[in-house]
C-alpha atoms as a PDB file:
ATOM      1  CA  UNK A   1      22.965  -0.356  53.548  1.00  0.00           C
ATOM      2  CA  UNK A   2      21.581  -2.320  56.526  1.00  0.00           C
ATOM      3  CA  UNK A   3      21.308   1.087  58.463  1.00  0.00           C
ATOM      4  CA  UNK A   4      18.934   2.862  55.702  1.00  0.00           C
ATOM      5  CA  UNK A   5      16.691   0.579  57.636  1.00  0.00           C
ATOM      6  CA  UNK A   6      13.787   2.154  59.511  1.00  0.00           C
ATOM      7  CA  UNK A   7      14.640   1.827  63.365  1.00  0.00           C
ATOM      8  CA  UNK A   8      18.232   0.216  62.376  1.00  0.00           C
ATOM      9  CA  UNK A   9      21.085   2.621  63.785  1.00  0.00           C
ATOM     10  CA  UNK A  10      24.658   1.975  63.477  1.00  0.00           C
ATOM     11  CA  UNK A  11      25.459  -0.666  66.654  1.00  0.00           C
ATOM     12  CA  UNK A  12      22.165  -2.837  65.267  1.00  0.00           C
ATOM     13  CA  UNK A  13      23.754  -2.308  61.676  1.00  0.00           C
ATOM     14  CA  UNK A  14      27.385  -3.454  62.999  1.00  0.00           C
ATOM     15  CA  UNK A  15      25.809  -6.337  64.752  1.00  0.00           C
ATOM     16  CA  UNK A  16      23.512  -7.606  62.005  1.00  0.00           C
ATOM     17  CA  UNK A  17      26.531  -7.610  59.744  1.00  0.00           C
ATOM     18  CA  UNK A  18      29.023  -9.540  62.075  1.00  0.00           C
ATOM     19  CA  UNK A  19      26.423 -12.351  63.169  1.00  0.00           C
ATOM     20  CA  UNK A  20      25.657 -12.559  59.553  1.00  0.00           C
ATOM     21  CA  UNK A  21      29.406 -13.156  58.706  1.00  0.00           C
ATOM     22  CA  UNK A  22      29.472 -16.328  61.252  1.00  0.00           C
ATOM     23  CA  UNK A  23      26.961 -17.832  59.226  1.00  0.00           C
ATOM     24  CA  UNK A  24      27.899 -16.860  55.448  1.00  0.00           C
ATOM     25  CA  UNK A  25      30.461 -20.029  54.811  1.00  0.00           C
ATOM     26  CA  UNK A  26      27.780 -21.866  55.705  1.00  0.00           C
ATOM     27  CA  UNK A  27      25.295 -20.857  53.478  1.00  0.00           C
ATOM     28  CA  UNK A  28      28.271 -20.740  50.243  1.00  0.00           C
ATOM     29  CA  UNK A  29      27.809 -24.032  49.186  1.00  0.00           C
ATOM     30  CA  UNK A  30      24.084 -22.608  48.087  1.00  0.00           C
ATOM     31  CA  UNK A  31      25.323 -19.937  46.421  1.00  0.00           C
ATOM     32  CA  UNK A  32      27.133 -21.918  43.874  1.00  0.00           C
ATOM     33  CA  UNK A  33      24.620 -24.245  43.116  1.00  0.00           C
ATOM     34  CA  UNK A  34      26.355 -27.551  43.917  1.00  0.00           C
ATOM     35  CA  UNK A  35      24.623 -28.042  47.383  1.00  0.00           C
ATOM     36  CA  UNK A  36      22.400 -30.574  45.944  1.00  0.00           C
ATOM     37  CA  UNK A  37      25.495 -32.622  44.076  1.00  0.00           C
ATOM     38  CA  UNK A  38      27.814 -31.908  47.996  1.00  0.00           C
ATOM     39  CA  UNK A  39      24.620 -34.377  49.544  1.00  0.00           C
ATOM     40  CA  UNK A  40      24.500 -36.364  46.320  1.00  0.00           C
ATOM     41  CA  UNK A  41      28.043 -37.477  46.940  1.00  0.00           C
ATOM     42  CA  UNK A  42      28.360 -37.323  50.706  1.00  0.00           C
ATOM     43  CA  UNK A  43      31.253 -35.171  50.784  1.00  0.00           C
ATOM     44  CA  UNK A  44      31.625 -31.454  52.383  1.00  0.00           C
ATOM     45  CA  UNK A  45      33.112 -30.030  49.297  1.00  0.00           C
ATOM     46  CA  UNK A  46      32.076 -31.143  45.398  1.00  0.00           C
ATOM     47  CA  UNK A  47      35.600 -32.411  43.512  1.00  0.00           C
ATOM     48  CA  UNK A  48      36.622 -29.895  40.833  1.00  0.00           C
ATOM     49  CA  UNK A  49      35.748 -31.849  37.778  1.00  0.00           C
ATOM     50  CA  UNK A  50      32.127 -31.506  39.383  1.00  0.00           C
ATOM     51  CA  UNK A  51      32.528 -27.433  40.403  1.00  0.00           C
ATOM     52  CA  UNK A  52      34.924 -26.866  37.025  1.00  0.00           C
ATOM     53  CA  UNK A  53      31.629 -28.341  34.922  1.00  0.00           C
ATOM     54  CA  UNK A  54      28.937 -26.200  36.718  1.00  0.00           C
ATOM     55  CA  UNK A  55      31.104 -23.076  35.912  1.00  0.00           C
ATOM     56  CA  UNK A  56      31.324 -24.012  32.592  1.00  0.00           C
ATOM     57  CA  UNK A  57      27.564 -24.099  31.887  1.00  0.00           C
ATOM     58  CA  UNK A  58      26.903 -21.107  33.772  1.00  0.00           C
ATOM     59  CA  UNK A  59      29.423 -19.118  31.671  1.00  0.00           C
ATOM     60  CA  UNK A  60      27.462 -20.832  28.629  1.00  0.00           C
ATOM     61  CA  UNK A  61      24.521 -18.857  30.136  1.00  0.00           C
ATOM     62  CA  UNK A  62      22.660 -21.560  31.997  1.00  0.00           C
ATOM     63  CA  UNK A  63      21.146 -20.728  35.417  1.00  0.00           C
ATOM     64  CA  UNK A  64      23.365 -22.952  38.344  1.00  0.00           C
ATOM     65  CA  UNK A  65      20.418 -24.604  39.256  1.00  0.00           C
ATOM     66  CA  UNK A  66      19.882 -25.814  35.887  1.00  0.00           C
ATOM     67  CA  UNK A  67      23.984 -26.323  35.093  1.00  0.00           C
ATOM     68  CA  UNK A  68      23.705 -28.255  38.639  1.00  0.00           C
ATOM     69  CA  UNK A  69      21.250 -30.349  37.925  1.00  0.00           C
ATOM     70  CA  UNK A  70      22.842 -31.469  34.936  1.00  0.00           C
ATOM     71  CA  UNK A  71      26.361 -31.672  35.834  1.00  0.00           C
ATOM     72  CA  UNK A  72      24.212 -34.279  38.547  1.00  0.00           C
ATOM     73  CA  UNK A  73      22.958 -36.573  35.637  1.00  0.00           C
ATOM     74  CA  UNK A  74      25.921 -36.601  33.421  1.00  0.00           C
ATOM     75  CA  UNK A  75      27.652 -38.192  36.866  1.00  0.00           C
ATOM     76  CA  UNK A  76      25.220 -40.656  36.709  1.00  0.00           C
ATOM     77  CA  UNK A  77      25.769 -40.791  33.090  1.00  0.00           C
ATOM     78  CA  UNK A  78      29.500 -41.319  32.952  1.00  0.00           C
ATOM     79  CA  UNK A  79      30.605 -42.570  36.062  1.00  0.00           C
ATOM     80  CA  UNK A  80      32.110 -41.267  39.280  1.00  0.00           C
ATOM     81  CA  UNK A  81      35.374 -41.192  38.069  1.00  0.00           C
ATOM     82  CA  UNK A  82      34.317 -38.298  34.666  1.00  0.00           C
ATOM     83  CA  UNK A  83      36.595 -35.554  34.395  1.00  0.00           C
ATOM     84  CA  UNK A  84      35.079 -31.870  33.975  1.00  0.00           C
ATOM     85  CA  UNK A  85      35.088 -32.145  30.181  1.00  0.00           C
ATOM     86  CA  UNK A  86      32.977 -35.390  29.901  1.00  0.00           C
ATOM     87  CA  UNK A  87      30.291 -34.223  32.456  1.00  0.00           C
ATOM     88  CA  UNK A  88      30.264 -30.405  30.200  1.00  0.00           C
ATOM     89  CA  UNK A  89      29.318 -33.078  27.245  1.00  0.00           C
ATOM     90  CA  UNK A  90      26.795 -35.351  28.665  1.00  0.00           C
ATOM     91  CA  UNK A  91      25.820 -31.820  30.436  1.00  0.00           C
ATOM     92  CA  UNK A  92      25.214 -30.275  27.402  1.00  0.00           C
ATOM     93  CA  UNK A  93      23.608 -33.643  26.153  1.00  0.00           C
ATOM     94  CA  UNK A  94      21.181 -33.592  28.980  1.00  0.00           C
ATOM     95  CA  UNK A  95      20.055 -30.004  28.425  1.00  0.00           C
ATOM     96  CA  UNK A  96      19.513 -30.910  24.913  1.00  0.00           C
ATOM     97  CA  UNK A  97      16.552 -32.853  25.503  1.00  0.00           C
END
C-alpha cells in the first residue's frame, strides 16, 4: 500500500514500514482508548478490571473514547479497588445521564 504512493518505490516503502514498526507499541496505548485512564493512574499499563470494562462498552457499541471516559468516572465513582463489573455499572450509569 505505502508504495501506490506517488514517488514512493519499494526501498522508501520497506523503510517507511520498519521505522514505523519501532514506534507502533508506543502509540498502542492510543489505540485502545485507555491512554487518558494509563496517566490518570500513573501506571504504564491500565489493570484489567479498567481494560476488561472499556471492552465491554465498546462491544455494547460505545465509541472507546466515550467507554474511556466513563470507565474514568465510575473509578472515581466506586473506588480504586472496583472490579470490571462495578465500573460496566456505574459506566453504564454515567452514560445514562
Amino acid at each position: 500500500m505505502v508504495s501506490r504512493a506517488p514517488g514512493v518505490g519499494k526501498k522508501v516503502a520497506e523503510r517507511i514500514v520498519t521505522e514505523l514498526k519501532a514506534k507502533a507499541p508506543a502509540y498502542a496505548g492510543a489505540a485502545s482508548g485507555t491512554i487518558g485512564l494509563k496517566q490518570e493512574l500513573g501506571e504504564g499499563v491500565a489493570p484489567a478490571p479498567i481494560t476488561d470494562a472499556v471492552s465491554a462498552l465498546v462491544n455494547l457499541g460505545y465509541s472507546r473514547d466515550i467507554a474511556a471516559n466513563a470507565v474514568s468516572a465510575a473509578l472515581k465513582a466506586a473506588g480504586e479497588g472496583a472490579d470490571a463489573s462495578k465500573l460496566i455499572r456505574f459506566g453504564l450509569k454515567e452514560l445514562a445521564r
